[in-house]
N, C-alpha and C. Protein backbone atom coordinates (compact mmCIF):
# COMPACT_ATOMS: atom_id res chain seq x y z
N UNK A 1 25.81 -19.49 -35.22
CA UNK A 1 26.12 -18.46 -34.22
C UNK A 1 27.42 -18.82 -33.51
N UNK A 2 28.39 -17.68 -33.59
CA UNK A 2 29.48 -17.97 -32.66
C UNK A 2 29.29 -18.02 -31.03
N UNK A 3 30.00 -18.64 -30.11
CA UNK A 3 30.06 -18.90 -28.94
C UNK A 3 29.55 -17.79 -28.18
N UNK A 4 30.58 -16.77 -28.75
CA UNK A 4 31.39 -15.23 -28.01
C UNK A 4 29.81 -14.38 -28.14
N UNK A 5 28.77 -14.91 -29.41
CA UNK A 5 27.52 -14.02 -29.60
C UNK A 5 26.57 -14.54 -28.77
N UNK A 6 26.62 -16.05 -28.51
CA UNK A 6 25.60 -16.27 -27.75
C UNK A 6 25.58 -15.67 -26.48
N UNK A 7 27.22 -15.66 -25.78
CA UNK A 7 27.51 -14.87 -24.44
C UNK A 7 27.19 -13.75 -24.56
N UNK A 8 27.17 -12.93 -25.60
CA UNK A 8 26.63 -11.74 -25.56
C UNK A 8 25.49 -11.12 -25.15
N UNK A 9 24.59 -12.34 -25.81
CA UNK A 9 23.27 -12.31 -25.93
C UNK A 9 22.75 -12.82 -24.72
N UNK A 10 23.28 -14.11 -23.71
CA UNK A 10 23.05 -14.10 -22.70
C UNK A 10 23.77 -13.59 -21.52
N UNK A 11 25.06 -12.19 -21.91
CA UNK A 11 24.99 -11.45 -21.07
C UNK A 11 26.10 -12.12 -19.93
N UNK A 12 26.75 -13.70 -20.35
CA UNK A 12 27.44 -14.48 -19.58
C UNK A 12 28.83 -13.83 -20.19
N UNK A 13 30.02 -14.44 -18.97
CA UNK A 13 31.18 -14.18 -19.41
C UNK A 13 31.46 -15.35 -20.42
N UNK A 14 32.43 -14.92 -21.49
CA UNK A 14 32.46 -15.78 -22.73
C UNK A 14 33.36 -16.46 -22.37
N UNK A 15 34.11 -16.73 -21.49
CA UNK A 15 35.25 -17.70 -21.40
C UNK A 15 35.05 -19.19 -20.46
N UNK A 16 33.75 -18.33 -19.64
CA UNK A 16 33.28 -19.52 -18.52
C UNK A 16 32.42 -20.03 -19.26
N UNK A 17 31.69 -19.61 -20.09
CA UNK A 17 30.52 -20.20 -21.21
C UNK A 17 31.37 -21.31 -22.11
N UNK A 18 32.48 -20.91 -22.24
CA UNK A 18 33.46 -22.43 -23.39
C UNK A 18 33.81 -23.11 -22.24
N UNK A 19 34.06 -23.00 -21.00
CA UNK A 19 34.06 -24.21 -20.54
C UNK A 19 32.93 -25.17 -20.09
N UNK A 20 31.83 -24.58 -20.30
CA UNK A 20 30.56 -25.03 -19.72
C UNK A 20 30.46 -25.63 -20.88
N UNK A 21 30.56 -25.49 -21.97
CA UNK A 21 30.18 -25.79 -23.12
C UNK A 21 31.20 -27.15 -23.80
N UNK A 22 32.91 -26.87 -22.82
CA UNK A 22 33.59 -28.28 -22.79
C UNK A 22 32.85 -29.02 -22.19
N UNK A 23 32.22 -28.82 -20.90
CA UNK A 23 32.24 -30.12 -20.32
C UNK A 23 30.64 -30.96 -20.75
N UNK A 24 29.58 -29.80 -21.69
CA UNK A 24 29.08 -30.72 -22.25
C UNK A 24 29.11 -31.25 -23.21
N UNK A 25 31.05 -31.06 -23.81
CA UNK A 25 30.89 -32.01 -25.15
C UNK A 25 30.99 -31.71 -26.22
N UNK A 26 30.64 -30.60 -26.24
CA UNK A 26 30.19 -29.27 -27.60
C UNK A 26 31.57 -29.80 -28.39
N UNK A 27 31.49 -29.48 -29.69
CA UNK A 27 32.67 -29.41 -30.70
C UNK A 27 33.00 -27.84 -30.45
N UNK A 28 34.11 -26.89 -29.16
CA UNK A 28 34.07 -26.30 -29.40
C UNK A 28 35.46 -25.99 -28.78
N UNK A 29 36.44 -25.13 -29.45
CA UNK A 29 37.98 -24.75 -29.10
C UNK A 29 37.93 -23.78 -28.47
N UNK A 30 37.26 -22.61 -29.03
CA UNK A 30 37.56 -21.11 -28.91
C UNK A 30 36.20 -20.34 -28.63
N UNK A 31 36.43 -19.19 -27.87
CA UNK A 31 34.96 -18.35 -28.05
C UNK A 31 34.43 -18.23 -29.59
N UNK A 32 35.53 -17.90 -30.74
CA UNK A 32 34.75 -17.86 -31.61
C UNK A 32 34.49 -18.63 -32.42
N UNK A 33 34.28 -20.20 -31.60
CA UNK A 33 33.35 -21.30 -32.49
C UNK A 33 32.24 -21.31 -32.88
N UNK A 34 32.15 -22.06 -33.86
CA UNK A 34 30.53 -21.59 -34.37
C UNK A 34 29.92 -23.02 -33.62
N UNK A 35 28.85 -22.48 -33.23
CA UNK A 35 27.71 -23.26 -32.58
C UNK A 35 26.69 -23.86 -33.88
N UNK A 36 26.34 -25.13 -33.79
CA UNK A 36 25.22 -25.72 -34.40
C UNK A 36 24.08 -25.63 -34.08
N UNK A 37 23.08 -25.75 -34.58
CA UNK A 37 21.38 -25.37 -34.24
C UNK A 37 21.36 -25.81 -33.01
N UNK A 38 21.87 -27.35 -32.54
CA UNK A 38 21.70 -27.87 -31.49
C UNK A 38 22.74 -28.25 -30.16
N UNK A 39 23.85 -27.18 -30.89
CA UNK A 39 24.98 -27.13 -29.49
C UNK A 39 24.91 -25.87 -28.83
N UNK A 40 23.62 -24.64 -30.07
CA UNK A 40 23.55 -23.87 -29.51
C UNK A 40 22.22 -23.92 -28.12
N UNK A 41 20.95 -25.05 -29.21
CA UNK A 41 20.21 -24.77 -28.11
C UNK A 41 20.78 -26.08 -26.89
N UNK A 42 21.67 -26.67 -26.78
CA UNK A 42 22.44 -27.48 -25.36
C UNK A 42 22.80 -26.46 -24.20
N UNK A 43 23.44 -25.44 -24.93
CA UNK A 43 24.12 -24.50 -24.30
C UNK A 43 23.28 -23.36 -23.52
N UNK A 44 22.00 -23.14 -24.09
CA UNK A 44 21.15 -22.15 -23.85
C UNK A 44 20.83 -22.87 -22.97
N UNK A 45 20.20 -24.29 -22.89
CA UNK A 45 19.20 -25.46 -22.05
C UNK A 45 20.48 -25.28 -20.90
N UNK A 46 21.90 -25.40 -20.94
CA UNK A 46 22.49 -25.53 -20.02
C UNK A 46 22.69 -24.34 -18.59
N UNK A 47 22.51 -23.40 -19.48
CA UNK A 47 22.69 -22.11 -18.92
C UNK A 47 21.31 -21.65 -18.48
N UNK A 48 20.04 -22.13 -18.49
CA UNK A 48 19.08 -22.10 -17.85
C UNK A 48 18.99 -22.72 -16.80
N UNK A 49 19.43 -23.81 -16.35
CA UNK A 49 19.63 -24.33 -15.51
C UNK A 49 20.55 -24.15 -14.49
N UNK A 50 21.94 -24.33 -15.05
CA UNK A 50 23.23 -23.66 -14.51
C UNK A 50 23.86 -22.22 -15.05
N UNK A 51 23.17 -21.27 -14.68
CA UNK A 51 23.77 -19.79 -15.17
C UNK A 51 25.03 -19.90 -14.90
N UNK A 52 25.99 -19.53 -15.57
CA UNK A 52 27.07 -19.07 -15.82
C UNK A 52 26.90 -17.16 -15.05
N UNK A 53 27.94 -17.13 -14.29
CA UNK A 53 28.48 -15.87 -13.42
C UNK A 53 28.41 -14.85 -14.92
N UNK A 54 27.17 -14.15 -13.58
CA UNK A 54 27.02 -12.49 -14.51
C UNK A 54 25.99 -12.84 -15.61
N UNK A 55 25.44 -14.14 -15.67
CA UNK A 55 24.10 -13.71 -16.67
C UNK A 55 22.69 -13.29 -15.45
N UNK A 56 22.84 -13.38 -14.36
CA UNK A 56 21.60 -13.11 -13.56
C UNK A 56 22.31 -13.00 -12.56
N UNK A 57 20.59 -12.45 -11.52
CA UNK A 57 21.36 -11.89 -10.08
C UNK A 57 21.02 -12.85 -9.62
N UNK A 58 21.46 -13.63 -8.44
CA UNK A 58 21.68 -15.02 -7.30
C UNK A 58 20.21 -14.23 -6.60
N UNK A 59 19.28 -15.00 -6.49
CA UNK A 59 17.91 -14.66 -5.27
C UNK A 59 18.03 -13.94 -4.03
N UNK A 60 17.86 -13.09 -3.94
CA UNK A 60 18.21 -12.51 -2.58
C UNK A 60 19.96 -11.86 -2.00
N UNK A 61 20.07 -11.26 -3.59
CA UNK A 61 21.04 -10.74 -3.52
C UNK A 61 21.13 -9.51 -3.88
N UNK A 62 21.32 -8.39 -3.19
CA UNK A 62 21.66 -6.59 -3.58
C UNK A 62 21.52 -6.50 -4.88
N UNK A 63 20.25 -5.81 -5.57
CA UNK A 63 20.39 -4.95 -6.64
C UNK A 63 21.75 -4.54 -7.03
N UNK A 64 22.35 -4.35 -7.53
CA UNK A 64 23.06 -3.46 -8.23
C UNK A 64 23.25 -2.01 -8.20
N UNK A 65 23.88 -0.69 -7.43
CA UNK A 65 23.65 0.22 -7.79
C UNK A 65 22.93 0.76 -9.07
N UNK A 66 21.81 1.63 -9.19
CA UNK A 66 21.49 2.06 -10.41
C UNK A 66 22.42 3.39 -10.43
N UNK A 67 22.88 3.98 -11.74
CA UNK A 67 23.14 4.94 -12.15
C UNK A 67 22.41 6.18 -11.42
N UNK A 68 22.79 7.35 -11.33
CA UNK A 68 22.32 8.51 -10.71
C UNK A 68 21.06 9.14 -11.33
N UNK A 69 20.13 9.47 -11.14
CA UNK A 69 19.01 9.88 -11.54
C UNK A 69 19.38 10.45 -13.03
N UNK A 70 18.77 10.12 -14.21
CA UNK A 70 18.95 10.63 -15.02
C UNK A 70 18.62 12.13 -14.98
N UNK A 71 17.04 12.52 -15.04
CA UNK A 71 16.81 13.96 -14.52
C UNK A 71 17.63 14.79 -13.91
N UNK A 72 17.93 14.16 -12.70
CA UNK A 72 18.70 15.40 -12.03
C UNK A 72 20.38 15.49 -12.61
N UNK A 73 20.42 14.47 -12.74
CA UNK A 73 22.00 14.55 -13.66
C UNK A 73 21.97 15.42 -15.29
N UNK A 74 20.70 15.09 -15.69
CA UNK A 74 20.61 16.37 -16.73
C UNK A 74 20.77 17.48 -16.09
N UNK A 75 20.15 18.08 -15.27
CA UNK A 75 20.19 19.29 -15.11
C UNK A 75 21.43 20.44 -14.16
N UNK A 76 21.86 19.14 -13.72
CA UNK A 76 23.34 19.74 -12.97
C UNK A 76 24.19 19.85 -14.37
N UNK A 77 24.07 18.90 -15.33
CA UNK A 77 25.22 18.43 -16.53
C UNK A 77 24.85 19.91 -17.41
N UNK A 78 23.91 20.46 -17.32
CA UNK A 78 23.37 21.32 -18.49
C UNK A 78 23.00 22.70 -18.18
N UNK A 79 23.69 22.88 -17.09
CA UNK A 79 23.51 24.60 -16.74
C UNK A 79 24.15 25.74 -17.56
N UNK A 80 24.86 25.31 -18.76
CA UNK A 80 25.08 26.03 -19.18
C UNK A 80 24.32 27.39 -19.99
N UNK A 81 25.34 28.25 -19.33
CA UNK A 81 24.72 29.88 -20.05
C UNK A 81 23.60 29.71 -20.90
N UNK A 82 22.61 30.22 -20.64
CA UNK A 82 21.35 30.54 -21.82
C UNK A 82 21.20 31.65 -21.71
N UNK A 83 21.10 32.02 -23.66
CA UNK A 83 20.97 33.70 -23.78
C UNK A 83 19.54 34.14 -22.90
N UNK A 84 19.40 35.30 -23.01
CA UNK A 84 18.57 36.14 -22.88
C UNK A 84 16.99 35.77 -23.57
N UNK A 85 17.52 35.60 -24.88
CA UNK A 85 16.50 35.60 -25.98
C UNK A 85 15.53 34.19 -25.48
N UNK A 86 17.13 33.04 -25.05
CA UNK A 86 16.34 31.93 -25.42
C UNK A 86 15.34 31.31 -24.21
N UNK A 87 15.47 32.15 -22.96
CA UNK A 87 15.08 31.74 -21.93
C UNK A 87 13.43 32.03 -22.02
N UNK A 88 12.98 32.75 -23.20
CA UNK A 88 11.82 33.06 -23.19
C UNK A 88 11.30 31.82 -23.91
N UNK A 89 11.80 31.16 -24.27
CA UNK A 89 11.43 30.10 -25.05
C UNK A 89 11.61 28.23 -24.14
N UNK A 90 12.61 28.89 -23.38
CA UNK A 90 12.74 27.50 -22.45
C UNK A 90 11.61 27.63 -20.92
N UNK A 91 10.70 26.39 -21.24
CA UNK A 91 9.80 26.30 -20.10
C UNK A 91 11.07 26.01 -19.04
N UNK A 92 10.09 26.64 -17.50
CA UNK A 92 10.84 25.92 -16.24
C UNK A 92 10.73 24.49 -16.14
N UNK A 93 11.91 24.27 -15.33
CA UNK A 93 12.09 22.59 -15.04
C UNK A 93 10.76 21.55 -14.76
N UNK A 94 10.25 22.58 -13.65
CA UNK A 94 8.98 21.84 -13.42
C UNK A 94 7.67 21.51 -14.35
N UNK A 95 7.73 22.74 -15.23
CA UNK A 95 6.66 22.45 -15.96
C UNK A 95 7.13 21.65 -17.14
N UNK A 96 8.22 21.65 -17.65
CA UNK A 96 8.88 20.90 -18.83
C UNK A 96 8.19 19.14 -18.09
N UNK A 97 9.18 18.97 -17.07
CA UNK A 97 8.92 17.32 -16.43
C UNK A 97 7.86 17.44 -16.54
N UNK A 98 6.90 17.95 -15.71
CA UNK A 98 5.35 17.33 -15.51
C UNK A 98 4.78 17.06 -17.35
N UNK A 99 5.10 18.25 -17.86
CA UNK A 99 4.19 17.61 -19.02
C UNK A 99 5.11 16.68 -19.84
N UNK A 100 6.35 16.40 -20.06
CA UNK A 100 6.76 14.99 -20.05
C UNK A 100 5.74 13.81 -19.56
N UNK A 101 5.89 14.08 -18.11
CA UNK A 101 5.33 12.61 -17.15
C UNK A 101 3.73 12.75 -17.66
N UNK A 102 2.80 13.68 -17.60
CA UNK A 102 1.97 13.58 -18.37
C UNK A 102 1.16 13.10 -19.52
N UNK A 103 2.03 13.52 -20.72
CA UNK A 103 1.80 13.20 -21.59
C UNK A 103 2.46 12.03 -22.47
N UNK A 104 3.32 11.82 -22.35
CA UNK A 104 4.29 11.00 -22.43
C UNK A 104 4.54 9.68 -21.70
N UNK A 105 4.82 8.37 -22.20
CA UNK A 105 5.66 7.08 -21.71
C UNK A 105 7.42 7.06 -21.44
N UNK A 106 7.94 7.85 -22.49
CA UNK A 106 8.90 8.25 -22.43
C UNK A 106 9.68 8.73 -21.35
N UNK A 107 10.89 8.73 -21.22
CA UNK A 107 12.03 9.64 -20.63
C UNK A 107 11.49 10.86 -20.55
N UNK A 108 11.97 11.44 -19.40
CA UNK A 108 11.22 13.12 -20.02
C UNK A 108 12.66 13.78 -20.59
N UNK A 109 12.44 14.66 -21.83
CA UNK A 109 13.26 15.29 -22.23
C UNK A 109 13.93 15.81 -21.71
N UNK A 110 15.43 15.92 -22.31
CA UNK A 110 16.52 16.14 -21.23
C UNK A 110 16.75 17.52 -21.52
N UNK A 111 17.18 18.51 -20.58
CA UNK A 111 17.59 19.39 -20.40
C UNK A 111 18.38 20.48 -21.86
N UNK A 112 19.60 19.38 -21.79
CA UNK A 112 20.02 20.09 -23.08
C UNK A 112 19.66 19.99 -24.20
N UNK A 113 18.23 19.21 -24.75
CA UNK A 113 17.68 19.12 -25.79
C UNK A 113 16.76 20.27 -25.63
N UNK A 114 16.10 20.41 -24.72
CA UNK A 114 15.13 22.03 -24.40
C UNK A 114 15.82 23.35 -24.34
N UNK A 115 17.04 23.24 -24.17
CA UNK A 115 18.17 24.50 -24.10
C UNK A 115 18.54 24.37 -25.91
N UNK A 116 18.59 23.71 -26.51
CA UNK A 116 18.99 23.77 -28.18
C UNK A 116 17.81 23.94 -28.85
N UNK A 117 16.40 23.18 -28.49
CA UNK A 117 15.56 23.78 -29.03
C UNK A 117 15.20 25.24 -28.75
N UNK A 118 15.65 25.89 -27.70
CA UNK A 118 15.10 27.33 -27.48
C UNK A 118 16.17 28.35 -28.20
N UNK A 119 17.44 27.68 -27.74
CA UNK A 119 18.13 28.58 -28.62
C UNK A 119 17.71 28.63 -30.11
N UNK A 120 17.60 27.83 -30.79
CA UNK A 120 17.27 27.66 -32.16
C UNK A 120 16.06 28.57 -32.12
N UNK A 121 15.22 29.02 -31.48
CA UNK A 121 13.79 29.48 -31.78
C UNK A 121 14.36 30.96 -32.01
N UNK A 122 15.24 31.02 -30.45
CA UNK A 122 15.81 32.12 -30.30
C UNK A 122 16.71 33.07 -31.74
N UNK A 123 17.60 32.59 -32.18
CA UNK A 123 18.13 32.81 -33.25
C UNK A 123 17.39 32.99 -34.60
N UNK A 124 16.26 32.40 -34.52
CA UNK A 124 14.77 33.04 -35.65
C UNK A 124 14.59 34.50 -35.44
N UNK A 125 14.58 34.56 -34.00
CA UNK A 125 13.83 36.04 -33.69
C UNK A 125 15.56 37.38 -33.97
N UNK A 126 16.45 36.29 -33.52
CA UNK A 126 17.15 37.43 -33.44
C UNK A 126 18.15 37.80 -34.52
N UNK A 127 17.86 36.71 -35.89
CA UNK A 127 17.44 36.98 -37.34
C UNK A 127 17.03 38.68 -37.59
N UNK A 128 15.96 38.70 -37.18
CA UNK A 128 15.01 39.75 -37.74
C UNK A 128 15.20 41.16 -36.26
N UNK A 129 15.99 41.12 -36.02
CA UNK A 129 16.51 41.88 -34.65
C UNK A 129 15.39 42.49 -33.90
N UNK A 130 14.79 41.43 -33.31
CA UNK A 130 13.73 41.38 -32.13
C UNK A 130 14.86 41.07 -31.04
N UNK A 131 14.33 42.42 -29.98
CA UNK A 131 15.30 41.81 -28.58
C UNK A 131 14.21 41.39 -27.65
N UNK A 132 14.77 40.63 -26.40
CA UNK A 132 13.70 39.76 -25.61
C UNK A 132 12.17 40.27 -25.49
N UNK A 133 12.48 41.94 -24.83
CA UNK A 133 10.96 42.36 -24.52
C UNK A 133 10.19 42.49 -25.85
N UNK A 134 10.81 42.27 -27.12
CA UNK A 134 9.80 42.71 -27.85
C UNK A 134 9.39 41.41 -28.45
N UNK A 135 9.93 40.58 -28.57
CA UNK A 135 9.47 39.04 -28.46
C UNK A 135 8.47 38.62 -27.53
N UNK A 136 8.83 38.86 -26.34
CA UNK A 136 7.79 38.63 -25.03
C UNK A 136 6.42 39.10 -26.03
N UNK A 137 6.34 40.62 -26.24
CA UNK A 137 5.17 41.33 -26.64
C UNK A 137 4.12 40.41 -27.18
N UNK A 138 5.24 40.19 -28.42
CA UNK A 138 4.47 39.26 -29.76
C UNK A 138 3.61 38.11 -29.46
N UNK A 139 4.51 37.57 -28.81
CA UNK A 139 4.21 36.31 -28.30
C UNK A 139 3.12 36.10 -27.23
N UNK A 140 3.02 37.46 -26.22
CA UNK A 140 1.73 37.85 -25.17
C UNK A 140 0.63 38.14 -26.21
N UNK A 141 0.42 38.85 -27.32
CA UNK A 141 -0.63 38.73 -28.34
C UNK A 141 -1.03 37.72 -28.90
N UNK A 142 0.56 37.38 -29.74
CA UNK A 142 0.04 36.11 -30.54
C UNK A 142 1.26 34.95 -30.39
N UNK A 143 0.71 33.79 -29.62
CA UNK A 143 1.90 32.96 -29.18
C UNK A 143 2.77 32.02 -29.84
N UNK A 144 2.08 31.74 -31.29
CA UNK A 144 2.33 31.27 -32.55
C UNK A 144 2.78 31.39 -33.77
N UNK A 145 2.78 33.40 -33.68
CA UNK A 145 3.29 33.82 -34.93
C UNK A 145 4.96 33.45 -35.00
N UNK A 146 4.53 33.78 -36.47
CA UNK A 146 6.03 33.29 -36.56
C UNK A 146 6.98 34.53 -36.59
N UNK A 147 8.53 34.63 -36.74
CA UNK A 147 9.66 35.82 -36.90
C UNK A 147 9.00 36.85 -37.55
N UNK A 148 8.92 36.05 -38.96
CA UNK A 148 9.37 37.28 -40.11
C UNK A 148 7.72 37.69 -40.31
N UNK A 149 6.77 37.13 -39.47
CA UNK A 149 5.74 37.97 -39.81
C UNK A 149 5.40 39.04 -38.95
N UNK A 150 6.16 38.42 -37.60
CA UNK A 150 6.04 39.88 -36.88
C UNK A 150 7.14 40.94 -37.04
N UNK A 151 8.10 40.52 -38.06
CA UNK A 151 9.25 41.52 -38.32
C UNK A 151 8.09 42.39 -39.57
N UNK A 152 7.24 41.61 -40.71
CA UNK A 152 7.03 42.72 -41.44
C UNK A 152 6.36 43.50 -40.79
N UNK A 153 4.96 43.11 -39.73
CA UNK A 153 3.96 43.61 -39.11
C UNK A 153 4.82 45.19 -38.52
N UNK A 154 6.09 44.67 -37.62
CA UNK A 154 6.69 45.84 -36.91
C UNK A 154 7.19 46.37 -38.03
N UNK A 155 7.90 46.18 -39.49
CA UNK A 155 8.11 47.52 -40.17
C UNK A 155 7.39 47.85 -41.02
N UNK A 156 6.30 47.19 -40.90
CA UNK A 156 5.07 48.20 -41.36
C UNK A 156 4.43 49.24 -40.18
N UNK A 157 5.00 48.86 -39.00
CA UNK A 157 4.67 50.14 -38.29
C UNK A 157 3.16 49.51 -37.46
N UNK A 158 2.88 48.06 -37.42
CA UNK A 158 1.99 47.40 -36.49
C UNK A 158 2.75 47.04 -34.98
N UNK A 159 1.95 47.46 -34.40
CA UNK A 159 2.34 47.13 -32.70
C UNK A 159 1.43 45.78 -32.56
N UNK A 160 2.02 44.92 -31.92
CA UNK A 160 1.26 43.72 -31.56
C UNK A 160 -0.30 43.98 -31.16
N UNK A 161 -0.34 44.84 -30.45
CA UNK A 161 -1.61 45.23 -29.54
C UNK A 161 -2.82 44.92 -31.10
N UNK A 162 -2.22 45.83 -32.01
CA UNK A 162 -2.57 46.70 -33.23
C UNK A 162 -3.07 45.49 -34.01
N UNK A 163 -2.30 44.35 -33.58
CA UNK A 163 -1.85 42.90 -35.19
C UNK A 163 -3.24 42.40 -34.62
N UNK A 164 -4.03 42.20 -33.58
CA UNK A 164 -4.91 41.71 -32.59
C UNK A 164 -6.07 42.26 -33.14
N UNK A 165 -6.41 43.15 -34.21
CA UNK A 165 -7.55 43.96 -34.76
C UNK A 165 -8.16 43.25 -35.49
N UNK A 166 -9.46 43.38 -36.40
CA UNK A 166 -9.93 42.79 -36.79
C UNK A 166 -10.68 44.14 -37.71
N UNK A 167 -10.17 44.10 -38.71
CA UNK A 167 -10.53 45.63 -39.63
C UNK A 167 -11.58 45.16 -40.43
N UNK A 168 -12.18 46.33 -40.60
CA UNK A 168 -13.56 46.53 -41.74
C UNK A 168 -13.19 46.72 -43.11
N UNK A 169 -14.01 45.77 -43.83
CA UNK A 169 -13.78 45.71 -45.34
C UNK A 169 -14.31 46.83 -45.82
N UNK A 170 -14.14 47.40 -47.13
CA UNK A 170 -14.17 48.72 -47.50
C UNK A 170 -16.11 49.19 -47.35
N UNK A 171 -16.61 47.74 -47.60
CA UNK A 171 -18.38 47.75 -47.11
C UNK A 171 -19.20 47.71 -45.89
N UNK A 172 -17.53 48.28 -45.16
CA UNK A 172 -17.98 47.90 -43.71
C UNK A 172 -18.11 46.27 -43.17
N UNK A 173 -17.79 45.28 -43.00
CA UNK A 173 -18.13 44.51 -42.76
C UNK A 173 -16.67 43.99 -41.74
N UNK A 174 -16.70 43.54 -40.67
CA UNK A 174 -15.74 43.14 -39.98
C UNK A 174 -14.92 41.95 -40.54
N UNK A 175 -13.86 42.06 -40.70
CA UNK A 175 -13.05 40.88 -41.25
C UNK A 175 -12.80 39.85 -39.55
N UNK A 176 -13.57 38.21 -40.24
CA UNK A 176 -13.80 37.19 -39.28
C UNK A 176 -12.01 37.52 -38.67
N UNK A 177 -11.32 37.47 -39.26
CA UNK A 177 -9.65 37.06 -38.75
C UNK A 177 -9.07 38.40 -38.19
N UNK A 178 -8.04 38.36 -37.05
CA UNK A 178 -7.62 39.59 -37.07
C UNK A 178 -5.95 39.61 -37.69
N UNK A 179 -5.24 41.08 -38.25
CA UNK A 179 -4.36 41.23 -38.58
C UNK A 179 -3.50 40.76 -38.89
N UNK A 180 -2.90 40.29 -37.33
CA UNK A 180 -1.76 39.00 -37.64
C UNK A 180 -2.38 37.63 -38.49
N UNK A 181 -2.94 37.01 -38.35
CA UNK A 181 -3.75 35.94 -39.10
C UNK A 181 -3.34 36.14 -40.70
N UNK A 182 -3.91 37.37 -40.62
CA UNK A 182 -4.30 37.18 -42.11
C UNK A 182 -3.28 37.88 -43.21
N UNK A 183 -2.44 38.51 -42.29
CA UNK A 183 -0.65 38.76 -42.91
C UNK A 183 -0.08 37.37 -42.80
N UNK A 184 -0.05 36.45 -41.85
CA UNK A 184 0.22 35.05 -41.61
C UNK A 184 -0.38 34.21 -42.82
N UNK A 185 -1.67 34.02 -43.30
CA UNK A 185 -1.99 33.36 -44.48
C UNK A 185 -1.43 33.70 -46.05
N UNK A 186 -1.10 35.17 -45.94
CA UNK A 186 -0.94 35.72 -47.00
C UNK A 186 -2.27 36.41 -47.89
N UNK A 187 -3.16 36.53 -47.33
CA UNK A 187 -4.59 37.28 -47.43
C UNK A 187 -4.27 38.56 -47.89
N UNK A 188 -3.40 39.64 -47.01
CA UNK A 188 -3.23 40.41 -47.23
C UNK A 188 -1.58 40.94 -47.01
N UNK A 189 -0.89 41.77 -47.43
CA UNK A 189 0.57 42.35 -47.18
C UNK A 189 0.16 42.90 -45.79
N UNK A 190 1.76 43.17 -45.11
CA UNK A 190 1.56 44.19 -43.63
C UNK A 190 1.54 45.54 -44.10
N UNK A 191 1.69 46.14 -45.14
CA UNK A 191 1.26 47.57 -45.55
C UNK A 191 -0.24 47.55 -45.75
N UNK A 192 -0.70 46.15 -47.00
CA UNK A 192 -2.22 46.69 -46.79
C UNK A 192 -2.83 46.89 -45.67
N UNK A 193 -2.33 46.14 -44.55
CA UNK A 193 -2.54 45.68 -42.61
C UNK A 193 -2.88 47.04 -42.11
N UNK A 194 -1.57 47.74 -42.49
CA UNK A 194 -1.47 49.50 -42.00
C UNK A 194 -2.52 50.04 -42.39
N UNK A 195 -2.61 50.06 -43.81
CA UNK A 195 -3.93 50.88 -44.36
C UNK A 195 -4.90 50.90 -44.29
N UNK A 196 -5.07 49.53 -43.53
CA UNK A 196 -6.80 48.98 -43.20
C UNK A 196 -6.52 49.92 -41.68
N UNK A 197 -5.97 49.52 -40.77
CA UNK A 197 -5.88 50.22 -39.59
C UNK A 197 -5.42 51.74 -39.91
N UNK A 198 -5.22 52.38 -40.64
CA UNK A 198 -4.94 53.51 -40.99
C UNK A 198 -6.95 54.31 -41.46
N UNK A 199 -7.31 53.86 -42.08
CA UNK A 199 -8.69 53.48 -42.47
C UNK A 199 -9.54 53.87 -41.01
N UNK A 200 -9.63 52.71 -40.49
CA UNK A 200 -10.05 52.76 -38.85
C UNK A 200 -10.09 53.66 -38.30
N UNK A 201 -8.94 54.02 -38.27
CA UNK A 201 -8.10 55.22 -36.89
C UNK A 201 -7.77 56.35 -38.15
N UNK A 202 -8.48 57.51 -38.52
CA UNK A 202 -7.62 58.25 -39.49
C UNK A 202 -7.60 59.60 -38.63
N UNK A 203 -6.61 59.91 -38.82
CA UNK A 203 -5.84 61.07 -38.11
C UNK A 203 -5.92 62.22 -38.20
C-alpha cells in the first residue's frame, strides 16, 4: 500500500502523515511510497495514538457544519414545471416523505426522482391521448390499469364506470371478474367487452 492510500483511508493529510512516518523511521521519501505489511501497520499504531490533523475531531470540539437538509434542498432544487398529466401521478410532499420514513431505512426519495417517475407514467397515458380528467376517471375506477387497456376499453366505446361490470355468460351466470380485468388478462377483446354489455343493456 502506498503512503498517499493509507492517508486516504485514514482521512489524514498525506504530507503530515510522511513526516510522522520520517520520524518513525519508515523507509519512506515520498507520499507515494510503498508501505510494508509492517511500516504500514507502525503507521496506523502511530496514528492511533498520535492522529495526524484532520483524521478526527479534538474532544469537545464544534461539530462541523452539516450540509443543508437534504429534503428540503430537494425540494427548493426541484420545482421545476410539472405537466398537467404528470401531477396526477406525483404524490404530495407529505405523503411521499411519510411513506419513505415509514417504510423504508433509506433516504426518502428525492423529489426529482418522483417528478421523472410521474412524468414517465404520464407520457404512457398521453401515448394513447388520454388528457388529465380522463386519466383521473380510469384511475378513480381502476387504479392499476394500464394505458393501452383503457385506450382499447374507451375505443370500444367502454366508460370506466361501464369497465367496473361484471357481465353474464351467455347461461346467465355472472362472470367472477369485472370488464377491465378481464380485457387486462386477455380473457376477452374490448369489443367482445361491448357486446357482453351491449347484451345486458339492449336498446
Amino acid at each position: 500500500m502506498r503512503l498517499e492510500d493509507l492517508a486516504r483511508q485514514l482521512r489524514a493529510d498525506s504530507s503530515t502523515l510522511l513526516a510522522q512516518a520520517k520520524n518513525l523511521g519508515l523507509p519512506v521519501t515520498d507520499v507515494a511510497s510503498s508501505l510494508t505489511p509492517s511500516a504500514e501497520w507502525q503507521s496506523r499504531a502511530a496514528n492511533a495514538t498520535q492522529p495526524v490533523y484532520g483524521t478526527r475531531r479534538p474532544l469537545g470540539s464544534p461539530r462541523p457544519p452539516r450540509p443543508s437538509n437534504s429534503r428540503q434542498h430537494d425540494r427548493s432544487a426541484s420545482n421545476q414545471p410539472v405537466s398537467d398529466l404528470a401531477q396526477i401521478f406525483l404524490p404530495p410532499l407529505e405523503i411521499a416523505d411519510r411513506a419513505d420514513t415509514a417504510y423504508t431505512l433509506r433516504r426518502p426519495t428525492p423529489r426529482r426522482i418522483l417528478v421523472a417517475r410521474a412524468e414517465a407514467q404520464a407520457h404512457e397515458w398521453a401515448r394513447f391521448w388520454f388528457n388529465p380528467q380522463e386519466v383521473k376517471d380510469w384511475l378513480a375506477h381502476h387504479p392499476r390499469i394500464q394505458p393501452y387497456v383503457a385506450a382499447a376499453l374507451r375505443d370500444a366505446g367502454i366508460t370506466p364506470h361501464q369497465a367496473t361490470a361484471n357481465t353474464r355468460t351467455p347461461r346467465g351466470f355472472v362472470h367472477r371478474l369485472p370488464i377491465a380485468i378481464r380485457v387486462a388478462a386477455g380473457d376477452i377483446t374490448a369489443q367482445e367487452a361491448a357486446a357482453e354489455l351491449q347484451g345486458m343493456n339492449p336498446s
